[in-house]
C-alpha atoms as a PDB file:
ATOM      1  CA  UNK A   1       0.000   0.000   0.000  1.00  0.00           C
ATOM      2  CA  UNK A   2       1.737   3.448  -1.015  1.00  0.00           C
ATOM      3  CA  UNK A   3       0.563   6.631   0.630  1.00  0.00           C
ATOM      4  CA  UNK A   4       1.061  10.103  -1.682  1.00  0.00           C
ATOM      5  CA  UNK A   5       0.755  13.140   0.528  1.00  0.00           C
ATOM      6  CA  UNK A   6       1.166  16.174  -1.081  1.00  0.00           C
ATOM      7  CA  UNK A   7       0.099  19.545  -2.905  1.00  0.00           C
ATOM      8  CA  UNK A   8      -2.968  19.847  -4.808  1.00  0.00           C
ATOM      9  CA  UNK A   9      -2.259  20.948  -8.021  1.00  0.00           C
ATOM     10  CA  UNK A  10      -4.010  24.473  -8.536  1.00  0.00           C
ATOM     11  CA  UNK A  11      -4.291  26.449 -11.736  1.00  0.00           C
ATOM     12  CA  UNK A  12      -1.512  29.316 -12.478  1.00  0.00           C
ATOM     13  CA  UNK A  13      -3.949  31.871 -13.708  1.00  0.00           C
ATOM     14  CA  UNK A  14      -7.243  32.455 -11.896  1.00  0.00           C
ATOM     15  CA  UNK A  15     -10.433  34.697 -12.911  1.00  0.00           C
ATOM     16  CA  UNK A  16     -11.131  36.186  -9.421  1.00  0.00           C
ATOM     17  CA  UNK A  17     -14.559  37.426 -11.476  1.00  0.00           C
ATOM     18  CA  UNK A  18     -15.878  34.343 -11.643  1.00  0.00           C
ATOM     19  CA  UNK A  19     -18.099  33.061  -8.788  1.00  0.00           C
ATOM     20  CA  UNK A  20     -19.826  29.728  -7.706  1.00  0.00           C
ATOM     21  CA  UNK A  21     -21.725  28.567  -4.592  1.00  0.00           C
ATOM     22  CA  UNK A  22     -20.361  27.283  -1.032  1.00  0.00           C
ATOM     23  CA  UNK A  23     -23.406  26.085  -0.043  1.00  0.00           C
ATOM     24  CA  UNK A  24     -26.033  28.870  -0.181  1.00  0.00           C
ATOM     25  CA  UNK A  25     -22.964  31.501  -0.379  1.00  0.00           C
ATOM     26  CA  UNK A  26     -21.980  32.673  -3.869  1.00  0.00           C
ATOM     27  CA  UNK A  27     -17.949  33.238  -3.613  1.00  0.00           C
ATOM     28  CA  UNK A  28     -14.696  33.221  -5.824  1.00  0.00           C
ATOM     29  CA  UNK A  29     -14.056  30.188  -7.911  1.00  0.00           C
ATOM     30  CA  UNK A  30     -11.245  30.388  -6.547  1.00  0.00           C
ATOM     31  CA  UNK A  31     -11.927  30.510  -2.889  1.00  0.00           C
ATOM     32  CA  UNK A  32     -14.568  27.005  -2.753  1.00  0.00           C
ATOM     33  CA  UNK A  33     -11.777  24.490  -2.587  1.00  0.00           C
ATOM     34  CA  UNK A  34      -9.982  25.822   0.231  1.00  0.00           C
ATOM     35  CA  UNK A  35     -13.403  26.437   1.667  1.00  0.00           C
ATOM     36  CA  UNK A  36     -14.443  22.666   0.753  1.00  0.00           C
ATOM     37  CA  UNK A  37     -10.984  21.260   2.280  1.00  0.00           C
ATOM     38  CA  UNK A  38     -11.919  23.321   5.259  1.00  0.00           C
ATOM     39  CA  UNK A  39     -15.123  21.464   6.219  1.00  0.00           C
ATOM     40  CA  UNK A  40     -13.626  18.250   5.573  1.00  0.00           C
ATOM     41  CA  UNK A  41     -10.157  19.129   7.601  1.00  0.00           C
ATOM     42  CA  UNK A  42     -12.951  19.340  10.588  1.00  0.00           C
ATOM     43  CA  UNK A  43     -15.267  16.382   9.616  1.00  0.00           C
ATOM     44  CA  UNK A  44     -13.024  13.721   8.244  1.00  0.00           C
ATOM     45  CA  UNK A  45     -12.324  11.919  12.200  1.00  0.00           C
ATOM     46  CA  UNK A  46     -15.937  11.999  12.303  1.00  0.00           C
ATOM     47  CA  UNK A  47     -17.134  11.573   8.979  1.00  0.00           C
ATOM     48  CA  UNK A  48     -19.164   7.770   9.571  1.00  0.00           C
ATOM     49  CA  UNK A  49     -20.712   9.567  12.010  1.00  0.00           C
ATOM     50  CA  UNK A  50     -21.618  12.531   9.746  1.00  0.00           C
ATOM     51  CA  UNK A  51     -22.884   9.965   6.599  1.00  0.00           C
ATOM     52  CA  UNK A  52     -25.394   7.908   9.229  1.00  0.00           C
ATOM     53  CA  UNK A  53     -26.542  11.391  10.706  1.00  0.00           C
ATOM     54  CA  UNK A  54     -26.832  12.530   7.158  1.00  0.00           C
ATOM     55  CA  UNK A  55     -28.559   9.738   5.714  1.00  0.00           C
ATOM     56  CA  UNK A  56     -29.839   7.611   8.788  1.00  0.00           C
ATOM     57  CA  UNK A  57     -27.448   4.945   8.105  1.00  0.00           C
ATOM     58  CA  UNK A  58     -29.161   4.537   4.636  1.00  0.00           C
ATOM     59  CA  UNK A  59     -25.300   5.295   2.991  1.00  0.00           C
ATOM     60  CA  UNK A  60     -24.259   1.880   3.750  1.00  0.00           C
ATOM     61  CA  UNK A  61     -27.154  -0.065   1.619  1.00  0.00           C
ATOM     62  CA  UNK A  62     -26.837   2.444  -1.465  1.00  0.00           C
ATOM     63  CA  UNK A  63     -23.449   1.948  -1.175  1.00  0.00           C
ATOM     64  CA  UNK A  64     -23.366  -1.394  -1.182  1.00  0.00           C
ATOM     65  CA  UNK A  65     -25.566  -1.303  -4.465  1.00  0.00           C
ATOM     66  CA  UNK A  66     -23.372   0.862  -6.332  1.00  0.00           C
ATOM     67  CA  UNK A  67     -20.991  -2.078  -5.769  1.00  0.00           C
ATOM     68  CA  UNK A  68     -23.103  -4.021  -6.987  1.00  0.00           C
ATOM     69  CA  UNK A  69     -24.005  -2.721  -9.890  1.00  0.00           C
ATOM     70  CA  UNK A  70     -20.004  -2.066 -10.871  1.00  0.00           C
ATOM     71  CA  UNK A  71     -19.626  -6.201 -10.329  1.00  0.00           C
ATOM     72  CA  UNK A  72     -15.998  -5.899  -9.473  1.00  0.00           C
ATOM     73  CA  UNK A  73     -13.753  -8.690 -11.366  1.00  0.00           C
ATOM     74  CA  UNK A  74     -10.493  -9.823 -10.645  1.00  0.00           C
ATOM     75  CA  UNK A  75      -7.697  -7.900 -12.416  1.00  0.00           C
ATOM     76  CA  UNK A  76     -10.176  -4.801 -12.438  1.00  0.00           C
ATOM     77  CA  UNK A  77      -8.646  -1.057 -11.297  1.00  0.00           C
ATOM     78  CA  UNK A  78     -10.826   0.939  -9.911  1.00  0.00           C
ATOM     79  CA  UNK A  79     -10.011   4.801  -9.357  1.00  0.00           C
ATOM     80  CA  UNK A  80     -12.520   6.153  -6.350  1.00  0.00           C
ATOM     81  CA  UNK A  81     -12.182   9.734  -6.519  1.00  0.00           C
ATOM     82  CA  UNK A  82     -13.027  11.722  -3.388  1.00  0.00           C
ATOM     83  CA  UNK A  83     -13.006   8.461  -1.483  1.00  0.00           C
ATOM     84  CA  UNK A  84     -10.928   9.468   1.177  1.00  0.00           C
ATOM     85  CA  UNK A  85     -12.064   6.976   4.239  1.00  0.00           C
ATOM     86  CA  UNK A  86     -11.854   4.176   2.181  1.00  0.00           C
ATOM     87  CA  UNK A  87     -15.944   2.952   2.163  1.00  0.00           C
ATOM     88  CA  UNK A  88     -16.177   2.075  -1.551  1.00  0.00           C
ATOM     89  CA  UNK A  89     -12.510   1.072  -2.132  1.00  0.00           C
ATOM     90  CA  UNK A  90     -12.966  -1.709   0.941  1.00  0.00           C
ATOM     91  CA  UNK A  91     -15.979  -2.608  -0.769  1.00  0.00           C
ATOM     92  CA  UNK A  92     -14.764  -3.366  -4.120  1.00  0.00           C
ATOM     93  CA  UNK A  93     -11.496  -5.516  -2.948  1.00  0.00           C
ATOM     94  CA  UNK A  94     -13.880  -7.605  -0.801  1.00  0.00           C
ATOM     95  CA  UNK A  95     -16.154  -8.035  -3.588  1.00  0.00           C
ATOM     96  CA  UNK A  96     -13.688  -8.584  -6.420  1.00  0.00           C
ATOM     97  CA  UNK A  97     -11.905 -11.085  -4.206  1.00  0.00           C
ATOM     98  CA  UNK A  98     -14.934 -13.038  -3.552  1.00  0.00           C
ATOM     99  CA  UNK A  99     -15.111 -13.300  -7.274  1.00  0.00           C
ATOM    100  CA  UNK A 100     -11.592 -14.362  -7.736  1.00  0.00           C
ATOM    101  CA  UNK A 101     -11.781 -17.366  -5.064  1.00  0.00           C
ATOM    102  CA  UNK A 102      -8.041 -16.721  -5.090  1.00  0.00           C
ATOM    103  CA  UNK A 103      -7.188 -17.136  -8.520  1.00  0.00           C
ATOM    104  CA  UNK A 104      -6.312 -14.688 -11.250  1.00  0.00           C
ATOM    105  CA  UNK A 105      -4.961 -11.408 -11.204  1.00  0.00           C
ATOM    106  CA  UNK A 106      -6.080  -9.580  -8.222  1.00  0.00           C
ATOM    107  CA  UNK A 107      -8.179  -6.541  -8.456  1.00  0.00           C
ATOM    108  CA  UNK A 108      -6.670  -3.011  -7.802  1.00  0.00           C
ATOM    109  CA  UNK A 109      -7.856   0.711  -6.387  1.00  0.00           C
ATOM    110  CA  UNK A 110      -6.213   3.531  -6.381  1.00  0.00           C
ATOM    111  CA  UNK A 111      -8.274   6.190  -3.689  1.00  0.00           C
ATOM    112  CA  UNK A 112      -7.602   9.737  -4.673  1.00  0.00           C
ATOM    113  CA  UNK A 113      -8.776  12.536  -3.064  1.00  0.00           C
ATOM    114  CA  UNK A 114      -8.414  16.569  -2.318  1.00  0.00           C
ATOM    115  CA  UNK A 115      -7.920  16.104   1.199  1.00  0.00           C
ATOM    116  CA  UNK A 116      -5.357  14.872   2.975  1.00  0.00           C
ATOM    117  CA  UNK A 117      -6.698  14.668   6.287  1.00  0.00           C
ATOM    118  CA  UNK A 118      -9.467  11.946   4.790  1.00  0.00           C
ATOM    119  CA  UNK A 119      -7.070   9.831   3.146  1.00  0.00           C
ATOM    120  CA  UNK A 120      -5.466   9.419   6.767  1.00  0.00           C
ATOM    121  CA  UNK A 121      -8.514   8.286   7.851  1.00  0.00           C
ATOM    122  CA  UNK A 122      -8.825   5.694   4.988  1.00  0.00           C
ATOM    123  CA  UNK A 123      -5.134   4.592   5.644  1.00  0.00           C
ATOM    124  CA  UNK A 124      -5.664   4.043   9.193  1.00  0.00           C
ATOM    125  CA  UNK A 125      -8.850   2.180   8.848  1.00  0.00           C
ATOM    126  CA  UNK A 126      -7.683   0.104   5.920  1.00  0.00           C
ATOM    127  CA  UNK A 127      -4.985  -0.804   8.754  1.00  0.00           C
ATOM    128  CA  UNK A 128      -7.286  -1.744  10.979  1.00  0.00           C
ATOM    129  CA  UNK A 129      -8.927  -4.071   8.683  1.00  0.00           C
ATOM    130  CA  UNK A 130      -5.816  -6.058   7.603  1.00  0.00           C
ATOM    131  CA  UNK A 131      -6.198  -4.421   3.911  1.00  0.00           C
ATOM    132  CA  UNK A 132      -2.615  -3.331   2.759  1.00  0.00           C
ATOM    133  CA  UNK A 133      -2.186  -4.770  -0.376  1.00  0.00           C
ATOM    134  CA  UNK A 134      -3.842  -3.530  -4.066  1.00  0.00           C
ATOM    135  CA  UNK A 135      -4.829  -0.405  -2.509  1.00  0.00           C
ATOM    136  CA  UNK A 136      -3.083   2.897  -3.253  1.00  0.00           C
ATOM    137  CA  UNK A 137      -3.958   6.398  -1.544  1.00  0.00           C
ATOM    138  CA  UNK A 138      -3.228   9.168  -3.483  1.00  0.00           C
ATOM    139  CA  UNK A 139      -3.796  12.798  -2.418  1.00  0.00           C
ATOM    140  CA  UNK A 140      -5.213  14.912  -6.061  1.00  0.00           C
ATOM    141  CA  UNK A 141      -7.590  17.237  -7.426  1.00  0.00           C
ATOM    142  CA  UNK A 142     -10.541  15.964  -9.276  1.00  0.00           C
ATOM    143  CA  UNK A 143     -10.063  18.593 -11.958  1.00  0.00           C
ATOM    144  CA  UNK A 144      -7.048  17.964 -12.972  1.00  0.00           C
ATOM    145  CA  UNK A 145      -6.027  14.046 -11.989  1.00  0.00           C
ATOM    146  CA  UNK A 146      -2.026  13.251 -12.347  1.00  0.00           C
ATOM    147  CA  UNK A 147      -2.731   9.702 -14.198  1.00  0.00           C
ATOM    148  CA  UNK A 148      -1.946   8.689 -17.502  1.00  0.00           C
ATOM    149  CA  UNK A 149      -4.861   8.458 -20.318  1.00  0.00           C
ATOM    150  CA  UNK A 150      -6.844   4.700 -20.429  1.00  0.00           C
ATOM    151  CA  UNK A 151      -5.834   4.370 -16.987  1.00  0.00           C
ATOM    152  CA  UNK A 152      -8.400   2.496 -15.174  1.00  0.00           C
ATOM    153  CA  UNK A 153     -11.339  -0.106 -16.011  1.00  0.00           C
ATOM    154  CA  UNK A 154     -13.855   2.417 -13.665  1.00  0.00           C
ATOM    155  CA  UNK A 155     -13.907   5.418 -12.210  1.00  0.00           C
ATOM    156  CA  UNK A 156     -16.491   5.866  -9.159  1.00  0.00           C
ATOM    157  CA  UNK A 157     -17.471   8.591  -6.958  1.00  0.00           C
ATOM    158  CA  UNK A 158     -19.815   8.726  -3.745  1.00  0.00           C
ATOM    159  CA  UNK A 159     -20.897  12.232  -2.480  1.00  0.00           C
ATOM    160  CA  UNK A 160     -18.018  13.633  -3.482  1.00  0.00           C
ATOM    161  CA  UNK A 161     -18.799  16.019  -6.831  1.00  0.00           C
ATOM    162  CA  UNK A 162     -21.386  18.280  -5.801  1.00  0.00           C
ATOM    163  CA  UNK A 163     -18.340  19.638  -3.795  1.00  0.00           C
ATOM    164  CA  UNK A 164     -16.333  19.815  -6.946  1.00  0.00           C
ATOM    165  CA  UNK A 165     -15.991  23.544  -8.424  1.00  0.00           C
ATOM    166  CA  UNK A 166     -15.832  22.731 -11.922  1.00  0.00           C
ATOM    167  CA  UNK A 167     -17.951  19.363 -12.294  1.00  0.00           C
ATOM    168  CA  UNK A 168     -17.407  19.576 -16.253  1.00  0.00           C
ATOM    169  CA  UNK A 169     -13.187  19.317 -15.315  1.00  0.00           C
ATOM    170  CA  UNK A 170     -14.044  16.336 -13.186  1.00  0.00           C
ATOM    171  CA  UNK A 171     -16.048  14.677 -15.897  1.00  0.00           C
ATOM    172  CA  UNK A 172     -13.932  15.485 -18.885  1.00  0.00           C
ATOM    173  CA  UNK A 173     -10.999  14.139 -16.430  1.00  0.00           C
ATOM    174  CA  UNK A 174     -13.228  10.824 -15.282  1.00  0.00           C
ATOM    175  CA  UNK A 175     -13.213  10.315 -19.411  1.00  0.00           C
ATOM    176  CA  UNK A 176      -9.820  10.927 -19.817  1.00  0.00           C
ATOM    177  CA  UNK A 177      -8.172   7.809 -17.617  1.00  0.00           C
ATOM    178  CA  UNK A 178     -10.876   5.630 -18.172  1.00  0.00           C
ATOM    179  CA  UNK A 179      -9.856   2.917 -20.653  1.00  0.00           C
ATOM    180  CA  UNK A 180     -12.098   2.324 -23.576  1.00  0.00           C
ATOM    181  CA  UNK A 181     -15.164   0.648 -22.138  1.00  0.00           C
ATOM    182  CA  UNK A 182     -14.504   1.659 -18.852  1.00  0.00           C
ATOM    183  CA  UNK A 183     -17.652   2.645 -16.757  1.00  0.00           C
ATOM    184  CA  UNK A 184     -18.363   5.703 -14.741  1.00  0.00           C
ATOM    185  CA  UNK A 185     -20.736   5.554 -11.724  1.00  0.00           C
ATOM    186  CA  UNK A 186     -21.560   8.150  -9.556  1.00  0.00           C
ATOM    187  CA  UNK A 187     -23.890   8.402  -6.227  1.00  0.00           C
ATOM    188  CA  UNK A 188     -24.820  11.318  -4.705  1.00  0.00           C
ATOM    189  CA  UNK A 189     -27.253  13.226  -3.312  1.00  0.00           C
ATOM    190  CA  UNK A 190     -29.943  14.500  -5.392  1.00  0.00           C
ATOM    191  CA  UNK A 191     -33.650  15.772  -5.795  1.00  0.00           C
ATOM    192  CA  UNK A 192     -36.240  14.273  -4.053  1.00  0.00           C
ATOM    193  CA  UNK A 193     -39.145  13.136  -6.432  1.00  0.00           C
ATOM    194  CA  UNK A 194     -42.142  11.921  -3.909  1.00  0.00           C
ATOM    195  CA  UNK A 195     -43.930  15.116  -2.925  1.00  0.00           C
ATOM    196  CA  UNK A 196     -44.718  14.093   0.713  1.00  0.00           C
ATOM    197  CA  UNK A 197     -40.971  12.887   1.396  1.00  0.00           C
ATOM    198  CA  UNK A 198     -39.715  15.843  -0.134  1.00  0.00           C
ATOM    199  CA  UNK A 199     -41.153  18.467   2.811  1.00  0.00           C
ATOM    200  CA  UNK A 200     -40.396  15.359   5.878  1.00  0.00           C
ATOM    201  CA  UNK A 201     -36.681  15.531   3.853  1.00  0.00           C
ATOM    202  CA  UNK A 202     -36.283  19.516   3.536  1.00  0.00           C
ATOM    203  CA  UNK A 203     -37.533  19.404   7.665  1.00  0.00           C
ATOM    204  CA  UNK A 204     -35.122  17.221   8.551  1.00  0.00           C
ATOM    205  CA  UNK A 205     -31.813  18.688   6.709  1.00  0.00           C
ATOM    206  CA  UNK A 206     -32.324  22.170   7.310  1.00  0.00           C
ATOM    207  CA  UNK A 207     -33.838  21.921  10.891  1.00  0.00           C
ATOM    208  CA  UNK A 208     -33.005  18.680  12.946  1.00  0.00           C
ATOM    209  CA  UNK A 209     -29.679  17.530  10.613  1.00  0.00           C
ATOM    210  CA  UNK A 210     -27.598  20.548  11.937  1.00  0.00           C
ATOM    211  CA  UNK A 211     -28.581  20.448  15.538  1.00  0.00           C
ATOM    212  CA  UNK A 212     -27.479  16.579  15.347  1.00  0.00           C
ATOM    213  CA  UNK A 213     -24.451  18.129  14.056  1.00  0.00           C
ATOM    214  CA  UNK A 214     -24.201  20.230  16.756  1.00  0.00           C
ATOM    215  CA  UNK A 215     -24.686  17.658  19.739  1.00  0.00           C
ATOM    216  CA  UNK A 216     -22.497  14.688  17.958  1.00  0.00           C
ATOM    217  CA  UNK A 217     -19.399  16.485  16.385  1.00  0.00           C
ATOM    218  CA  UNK A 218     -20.263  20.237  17.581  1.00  0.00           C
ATOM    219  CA  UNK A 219     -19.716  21.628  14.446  1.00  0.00           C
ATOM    220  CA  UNK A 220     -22.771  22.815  13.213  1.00  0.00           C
ATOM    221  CA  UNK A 221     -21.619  25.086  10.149  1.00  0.00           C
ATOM    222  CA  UNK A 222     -20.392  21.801   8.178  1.00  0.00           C
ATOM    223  CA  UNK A 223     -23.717  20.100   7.814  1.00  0.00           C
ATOM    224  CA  UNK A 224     -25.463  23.533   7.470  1.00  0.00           C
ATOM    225  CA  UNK A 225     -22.701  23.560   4.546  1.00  0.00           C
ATOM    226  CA  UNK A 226     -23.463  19.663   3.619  1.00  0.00           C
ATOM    227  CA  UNK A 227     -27.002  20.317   3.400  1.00  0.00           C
ATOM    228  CA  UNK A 228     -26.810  23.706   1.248  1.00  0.00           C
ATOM    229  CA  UNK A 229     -24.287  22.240  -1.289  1.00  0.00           C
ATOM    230  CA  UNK A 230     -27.091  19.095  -1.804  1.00  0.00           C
ATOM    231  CA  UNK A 231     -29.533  21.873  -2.492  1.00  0.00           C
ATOM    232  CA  UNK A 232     -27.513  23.729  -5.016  1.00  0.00           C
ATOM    233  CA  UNK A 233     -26.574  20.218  -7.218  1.00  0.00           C
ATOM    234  CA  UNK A 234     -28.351  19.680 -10.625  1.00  0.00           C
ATOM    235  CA  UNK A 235     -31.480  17.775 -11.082  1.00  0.00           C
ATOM    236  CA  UNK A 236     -30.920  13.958 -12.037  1.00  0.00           C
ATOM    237  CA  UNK A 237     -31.564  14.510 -15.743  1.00  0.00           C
ATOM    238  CA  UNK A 238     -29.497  18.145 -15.748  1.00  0.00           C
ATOM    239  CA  UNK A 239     -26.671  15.738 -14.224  1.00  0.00           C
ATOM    240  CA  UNK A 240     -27.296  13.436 -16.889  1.00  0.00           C
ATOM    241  CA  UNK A 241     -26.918  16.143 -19.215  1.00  0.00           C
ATOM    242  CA  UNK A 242     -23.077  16.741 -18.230  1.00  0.00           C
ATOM    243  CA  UNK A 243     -22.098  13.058 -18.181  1.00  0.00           C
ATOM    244  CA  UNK A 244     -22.921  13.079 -21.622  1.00  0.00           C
ATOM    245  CA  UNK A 245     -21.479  16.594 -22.383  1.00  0.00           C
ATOM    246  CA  UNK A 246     -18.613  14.760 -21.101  1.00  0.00           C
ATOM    247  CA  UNK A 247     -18.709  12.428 -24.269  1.00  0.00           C
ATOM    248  CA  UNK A 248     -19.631   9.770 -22.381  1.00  0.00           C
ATOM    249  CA  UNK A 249     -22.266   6.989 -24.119  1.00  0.00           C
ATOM    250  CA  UNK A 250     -25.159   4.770 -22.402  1.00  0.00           C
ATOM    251  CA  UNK A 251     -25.679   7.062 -19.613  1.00  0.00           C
ATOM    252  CA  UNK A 252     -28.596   6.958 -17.503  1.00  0.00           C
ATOM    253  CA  UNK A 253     -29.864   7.281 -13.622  1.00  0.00           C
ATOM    254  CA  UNK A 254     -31.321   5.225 -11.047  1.00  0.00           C
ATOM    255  CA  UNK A 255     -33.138   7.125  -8.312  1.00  0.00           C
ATOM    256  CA  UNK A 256     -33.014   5.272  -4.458  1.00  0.00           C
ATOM    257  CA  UNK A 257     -35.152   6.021  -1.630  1.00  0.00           C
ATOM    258  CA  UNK A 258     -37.629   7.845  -3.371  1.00  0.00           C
ATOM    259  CA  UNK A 259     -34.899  10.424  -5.178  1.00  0.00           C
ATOM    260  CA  UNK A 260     -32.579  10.960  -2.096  1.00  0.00           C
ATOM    261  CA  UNK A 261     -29.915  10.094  -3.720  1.00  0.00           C
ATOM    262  CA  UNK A 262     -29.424   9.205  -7.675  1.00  0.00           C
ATOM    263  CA  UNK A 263     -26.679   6.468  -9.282  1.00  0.00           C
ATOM    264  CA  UNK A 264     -25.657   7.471 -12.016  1.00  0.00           C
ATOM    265  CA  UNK A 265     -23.573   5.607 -14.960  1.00  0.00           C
ATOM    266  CA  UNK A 266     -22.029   6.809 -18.382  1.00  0.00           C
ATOM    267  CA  UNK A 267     -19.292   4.165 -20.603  1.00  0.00           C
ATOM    268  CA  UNK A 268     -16.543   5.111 -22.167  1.00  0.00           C
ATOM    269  CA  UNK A 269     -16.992   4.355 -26.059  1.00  0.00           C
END
C-alpha cells in the first residue's frame, strides 16, 4: 500500500470574477476548494458519524448497491475519486476477491482525493482491517487528476462532486483515464421526487440535521454547509446532461429512496 501526501495541483492563472456557490454563499471560484478542504479538515475523524446522521445509516445499503451494480472482477482497477475513508474502495477488494476465489490477477484501487486529512482516515482504517495490499492512496484534485490516459477499467465517486468547483473538469478528467469501455458511476445526493418525502426531507436537513451536528461532532456550520451544497446540485436529468457533455455513451440514472440520492452511470466508447 503506497501513501502520496502532497500539494494539490491548482491552476496558475485564476479569474477572481468568476463566482460559484459554497453552499447557499456565492464566492470566488477560486476561494470554494480551500473552503471545501476546510469542512472536511474538521469532519473527516468523524465523517461515519456525519454519513449515518446525514442519511440515517441509509449510505451503507446504497453503497453497497453501487458495488453491486459495478460487479468488481479480478484484475479490475478501480479509481474512487473523493473516497478518502476508504468505504467504496474496501468494498470493491472484498467483492472482487470473492469473485476471484483466489485465482487470477487480483483486483486493484487507487483512492484519490483533495484532502489529505481523509485519506489518513482511509489509511488508518484500511490498517485496521488487515487491507494493505492492491490499494493505493493518493492525495489529487478531481479537476485535474495526475494519471496517464486509459488508466483504469472504472472510475467511481460517492458524495463527493457536488463539492467539486468545476464538475465539467471532473467529468472530462473521469473520461480521460478511463480505458475504452470503462464505466463511470456516480452516487450522490440529489432531488427528491415523492412530494410528501420531499417536505419530511427539507424538515429534517435544514432543521433537525444541523442540531445533530451540533450535539455529535459540535460543528454545526459543516452540515449547514453539507445540506446547502445538496440543495444547489443539478437535477438527475441536468446531471445526466453533463455526463454526456462529457462524451460519455449509455448514460442513464437510477433514483433510491424515493430520489434521495441518484446512481448514475455513463461508458466510455
Amino acid at each position: 500500500m503506497v501513501y502520496v501526501p502532497g500539494m494539490v495541483q491548482e491552476n496558475k492563472q485564476k479569474d477572481t470574477s468568476e463566482t460559484t456557490h459554497f453552499g447557499f454563499r456565492t464566492v470566488g471560484k477560486d476561494s470554494k476548494q480551500g473552503l471545501v478542504r476546510n469542512v472536511f479538515d474538521r469532519v473527516a475523524r468523524k465523517y461515519d458519524i456525519m454519513n449515518d446522521v446525514m442519511s440515517g445509516g441509509v449510505h451503507r445499503l446504497w453503497k453497497n448497491e453501487m458495488i453491486r451494480v459495478l460487479r468488481p472482477e479480478p484484475g479490475m482497477k478501480l479509481l474512487d475519486m473523493a473516497g478518502g475513508t476508504g468505504d467504496i474502495a474496501f468494498r470493491f477488494l472484498e467483492a472482487a476477491n470473492k469473485r476471484a476465489m483466489g485465482e487470477g490477477e487480483p483486483a486493484k484501487v487507487t483512492v484519490c482525493d483533495i484532502n489529505a486529512n481523509m485519506l489518513e482516515v482511509g489509511r488508518d482504517r484500511g490498517i485496521d482491517r488487515g487491507i494493505l495490499k492492491n490499494i493505493e492512496w493518493v492525495c489529487g484534485n478531481a479537476e485535474c487528476l495526475s494519471f496517464p490516459d486509459d488508466s483504469f477499467d472504472a472510475y467511481t465517486i460517492a458524495f463527493g462532486i457536488r463539492n467539486v468547483t468545476n464538475i465539467d473538469k471532473a467529468l472530462s478528467e473521469a473520461h480521460r483515464v478511463l480505458k475504452p469501455g470503462g464505466r463511470f458511476l456516480c452516487l450522490e445526493f440529489s432531488k427528491v421526487d415523492m412530494p410528501l418525502l420531499d417536505r419530511i426531507y427539507d424538515s429534517y436537513s435544514f432543521h433537525i440535521l444541523p442540531r445533530f451536528g451540533q450535539m455529535i461532532t459540535g460543528d454545526r456550520s459543516s452540515y449547514e454547509y453539507l445540506v446547502e451544497s445538496i440543495r444547489q446540485f443539478p437535477s438527475q436529468e441536468n446531471f445526466k446532461t453533463l455526463v454526456e457533455d462529457a462524451r460519455f455513451g449509455r448514460v442513464t440514472y437510477r433514483n433510491m429512496t424515493g430520489g434521495v440520492v441518484a446512481l448514475h452511470s455513463g461508458w466510455k466508447i
